[in-house]
Protein backbone atom coordinates (compact mmCIF):
# COMPACT_ATOMS: atom_id res chain seq x y z
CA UNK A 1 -26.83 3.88 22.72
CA UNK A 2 -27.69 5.82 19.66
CA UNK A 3 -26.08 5.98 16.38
CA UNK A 4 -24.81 9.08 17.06
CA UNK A 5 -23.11 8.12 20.01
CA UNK A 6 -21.94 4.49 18.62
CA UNK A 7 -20.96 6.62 15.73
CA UNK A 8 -18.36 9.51 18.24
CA UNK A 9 -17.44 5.64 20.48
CA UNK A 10 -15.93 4.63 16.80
CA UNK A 11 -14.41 8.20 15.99
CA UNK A 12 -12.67 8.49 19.52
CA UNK A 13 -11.39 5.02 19.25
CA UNK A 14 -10.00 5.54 15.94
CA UNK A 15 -7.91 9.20 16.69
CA UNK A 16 -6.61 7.00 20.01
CA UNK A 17 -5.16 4.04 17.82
CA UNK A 18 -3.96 6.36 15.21
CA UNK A 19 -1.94 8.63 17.72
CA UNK A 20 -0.65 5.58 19.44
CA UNK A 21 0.98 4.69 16.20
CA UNK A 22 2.15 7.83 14.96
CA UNK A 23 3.65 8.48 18.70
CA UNK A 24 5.34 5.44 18.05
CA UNK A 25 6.49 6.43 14.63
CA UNK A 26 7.82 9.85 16.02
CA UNK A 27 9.28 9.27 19.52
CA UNK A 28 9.18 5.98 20.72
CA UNK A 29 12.25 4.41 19.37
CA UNK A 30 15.13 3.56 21.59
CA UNK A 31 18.09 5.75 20.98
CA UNK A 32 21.61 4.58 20.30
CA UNK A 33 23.29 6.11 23.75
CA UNK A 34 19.97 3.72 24.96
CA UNK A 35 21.17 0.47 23.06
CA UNK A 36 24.47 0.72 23.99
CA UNK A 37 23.63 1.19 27.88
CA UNK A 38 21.52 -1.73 27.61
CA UNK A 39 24.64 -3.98 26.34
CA UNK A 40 26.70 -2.78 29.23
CA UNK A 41 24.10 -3.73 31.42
CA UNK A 42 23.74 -6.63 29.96
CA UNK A 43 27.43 -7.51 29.66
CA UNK A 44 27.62 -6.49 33.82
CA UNK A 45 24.59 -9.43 34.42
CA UNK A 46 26.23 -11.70 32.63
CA UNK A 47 29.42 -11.07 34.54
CA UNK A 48 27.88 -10.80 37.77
CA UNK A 49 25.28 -13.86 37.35
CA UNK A 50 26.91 -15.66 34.76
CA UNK A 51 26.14 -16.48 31.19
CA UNK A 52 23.40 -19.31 31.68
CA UNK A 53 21.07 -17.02 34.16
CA UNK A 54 21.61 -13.92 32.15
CA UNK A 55 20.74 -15.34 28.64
CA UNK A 56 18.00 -17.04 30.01
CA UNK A 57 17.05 -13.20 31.16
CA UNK A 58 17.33 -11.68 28.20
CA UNK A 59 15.34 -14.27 26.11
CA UNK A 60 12.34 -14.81 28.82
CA UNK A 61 11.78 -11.58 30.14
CA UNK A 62 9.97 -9.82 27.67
CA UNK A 63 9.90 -6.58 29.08
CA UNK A 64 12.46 -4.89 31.36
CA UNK A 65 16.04 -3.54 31.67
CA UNK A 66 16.53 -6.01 28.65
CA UNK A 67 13.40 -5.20 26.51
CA UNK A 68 12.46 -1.47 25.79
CA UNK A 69 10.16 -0.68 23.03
CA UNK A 70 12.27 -1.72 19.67
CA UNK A 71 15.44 -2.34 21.89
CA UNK A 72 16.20 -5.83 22.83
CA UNK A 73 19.64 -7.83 23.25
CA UNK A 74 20.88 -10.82 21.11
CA UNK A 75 23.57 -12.76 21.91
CA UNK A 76 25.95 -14.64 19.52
CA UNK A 77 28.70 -16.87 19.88
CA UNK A 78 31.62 -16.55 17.01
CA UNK A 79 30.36 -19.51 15.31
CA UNK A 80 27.20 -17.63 14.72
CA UNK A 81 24.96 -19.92 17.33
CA UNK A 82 21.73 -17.84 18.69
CA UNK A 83 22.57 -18.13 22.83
CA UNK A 84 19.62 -15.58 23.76
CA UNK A 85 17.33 -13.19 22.13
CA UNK A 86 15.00 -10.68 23.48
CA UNK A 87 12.83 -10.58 20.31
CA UNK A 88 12.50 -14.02 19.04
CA UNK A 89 13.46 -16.97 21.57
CA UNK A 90 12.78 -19.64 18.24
CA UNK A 91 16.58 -18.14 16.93
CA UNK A 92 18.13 -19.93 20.17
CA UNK A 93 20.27 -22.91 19.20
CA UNK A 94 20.56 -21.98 15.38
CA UNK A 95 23.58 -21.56 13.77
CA UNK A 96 23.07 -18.03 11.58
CA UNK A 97 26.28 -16.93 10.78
CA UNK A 98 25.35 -16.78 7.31
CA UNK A 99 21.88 -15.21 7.61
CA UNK A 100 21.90 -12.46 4.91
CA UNK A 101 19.22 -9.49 5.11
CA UNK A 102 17.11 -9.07 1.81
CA UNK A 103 20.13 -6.83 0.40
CA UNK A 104 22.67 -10.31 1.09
CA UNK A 105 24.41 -8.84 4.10
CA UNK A 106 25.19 -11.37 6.09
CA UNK A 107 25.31 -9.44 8.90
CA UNK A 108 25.63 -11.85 11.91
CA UNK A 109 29.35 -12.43 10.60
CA UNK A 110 29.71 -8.64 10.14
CA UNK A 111 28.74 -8.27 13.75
CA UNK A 112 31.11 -11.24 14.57
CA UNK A 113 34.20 -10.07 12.62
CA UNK A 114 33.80 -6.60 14.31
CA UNK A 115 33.60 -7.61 17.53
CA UNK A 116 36.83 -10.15 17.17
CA UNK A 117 38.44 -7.20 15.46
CA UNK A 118 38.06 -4.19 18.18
CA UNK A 119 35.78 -5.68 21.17
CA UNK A 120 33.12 -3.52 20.57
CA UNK A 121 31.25 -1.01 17.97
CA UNK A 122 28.08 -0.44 15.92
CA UNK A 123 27.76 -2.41 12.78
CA UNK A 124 25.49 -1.86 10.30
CA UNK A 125 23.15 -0.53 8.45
CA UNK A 126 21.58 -3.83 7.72
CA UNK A 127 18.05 -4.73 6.95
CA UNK A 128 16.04 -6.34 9.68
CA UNK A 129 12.55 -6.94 10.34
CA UNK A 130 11.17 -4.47 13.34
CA UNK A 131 8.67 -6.39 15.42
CA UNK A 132 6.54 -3.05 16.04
CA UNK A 133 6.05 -2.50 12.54
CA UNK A 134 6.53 -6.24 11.03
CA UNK A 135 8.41 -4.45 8.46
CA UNK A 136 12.33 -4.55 7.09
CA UNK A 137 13.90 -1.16 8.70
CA UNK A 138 17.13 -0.22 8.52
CA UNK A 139 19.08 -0.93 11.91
CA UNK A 140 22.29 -0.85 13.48
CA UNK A 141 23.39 -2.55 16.41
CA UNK A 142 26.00 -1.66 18.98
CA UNK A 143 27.95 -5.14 19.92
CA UNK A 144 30.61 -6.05 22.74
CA UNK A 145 32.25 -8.85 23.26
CA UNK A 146 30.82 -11.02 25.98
CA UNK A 147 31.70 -14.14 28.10
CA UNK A 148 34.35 -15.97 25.98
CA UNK A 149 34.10 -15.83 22.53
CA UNK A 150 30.88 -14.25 22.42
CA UNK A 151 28.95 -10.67 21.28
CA UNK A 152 26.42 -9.08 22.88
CA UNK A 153 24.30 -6.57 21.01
CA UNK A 154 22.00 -4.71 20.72
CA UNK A 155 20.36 -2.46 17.74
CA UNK A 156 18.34 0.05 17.02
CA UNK A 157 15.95 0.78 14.29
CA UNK A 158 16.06 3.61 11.39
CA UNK A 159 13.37 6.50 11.35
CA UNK A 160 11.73 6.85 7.97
């Protein structure tokens, strides 16, 4: 190969990469009617398979009905324990009811006092960090109540 041709490899590469992320930037985002079909999917598996085989879905199947580009589902109990999470299965176990986003919201017992208060809505905007950008985004998350006293949610992420 030639420089010239090592040099148009490079070029091509480059406009590829950079029009993978700006696609993403423009269009690839799930929607809201998106995130809330995904919780009443979710809510249906866990009534249909129960709560053990469905969280253990939504935390270890990374892509799927239950992961979709930026959309992913979270599950809380009202004590604020993580029971499954599509983004980051280290959160399982932890109590977070008083995780605050960099503007102290502490949003998990936002989404928990909604969801005791009226079964189900969107809660936010809250800051959260967006594992396609590794960035804080604003996001708001559509939450029903689950199995017990549980939420199931799932949010979606701000365009700049």
């Amino acid at each position: 190969m030639n420089r010239f041709t090592t040099f148009a490899l490079s070029a091509t590469c480059l406009a590829i990469s950079l029009s993978t992320t700006f696609a993403f930037a423009a269009g690839e985002r799930g929607s809201e009617p998106e995130a809330q079909d995904m919780v009443k999917k979710a809510v249906a598996l866990i009534k249909s398979a129960g709560p053990e085989k469905a969280y253990k879905t939504f935390t270890e199947h990374p892509d799927g009905a239950f992961k979709d580009r930026d959309l992913y589902v979270f599950v809380y109990d009202f004590d604020g324990i993580c029971l499954a999470q599509g983004a980051n299965a280290k959160l399982l176990g932890k109590n977070l009811i008083g995780m605050k986003d960099v503007d102290g919201n502490a949003f998990i017992k936002g989404m928990v006092d909604m969801v005791k208060a009226s079964s189900k809505g969107w809660y936010g905007p809250y800051k959260f960090t967006n594992p396609a950008t590794q960035g804080y985004d604003l996001k708001k998350s559509y939450c029903e109540r689950g199995a017990g006293d549980t939420m199931v949610c799932v949010g979606t992420y701000a365009t700049k």
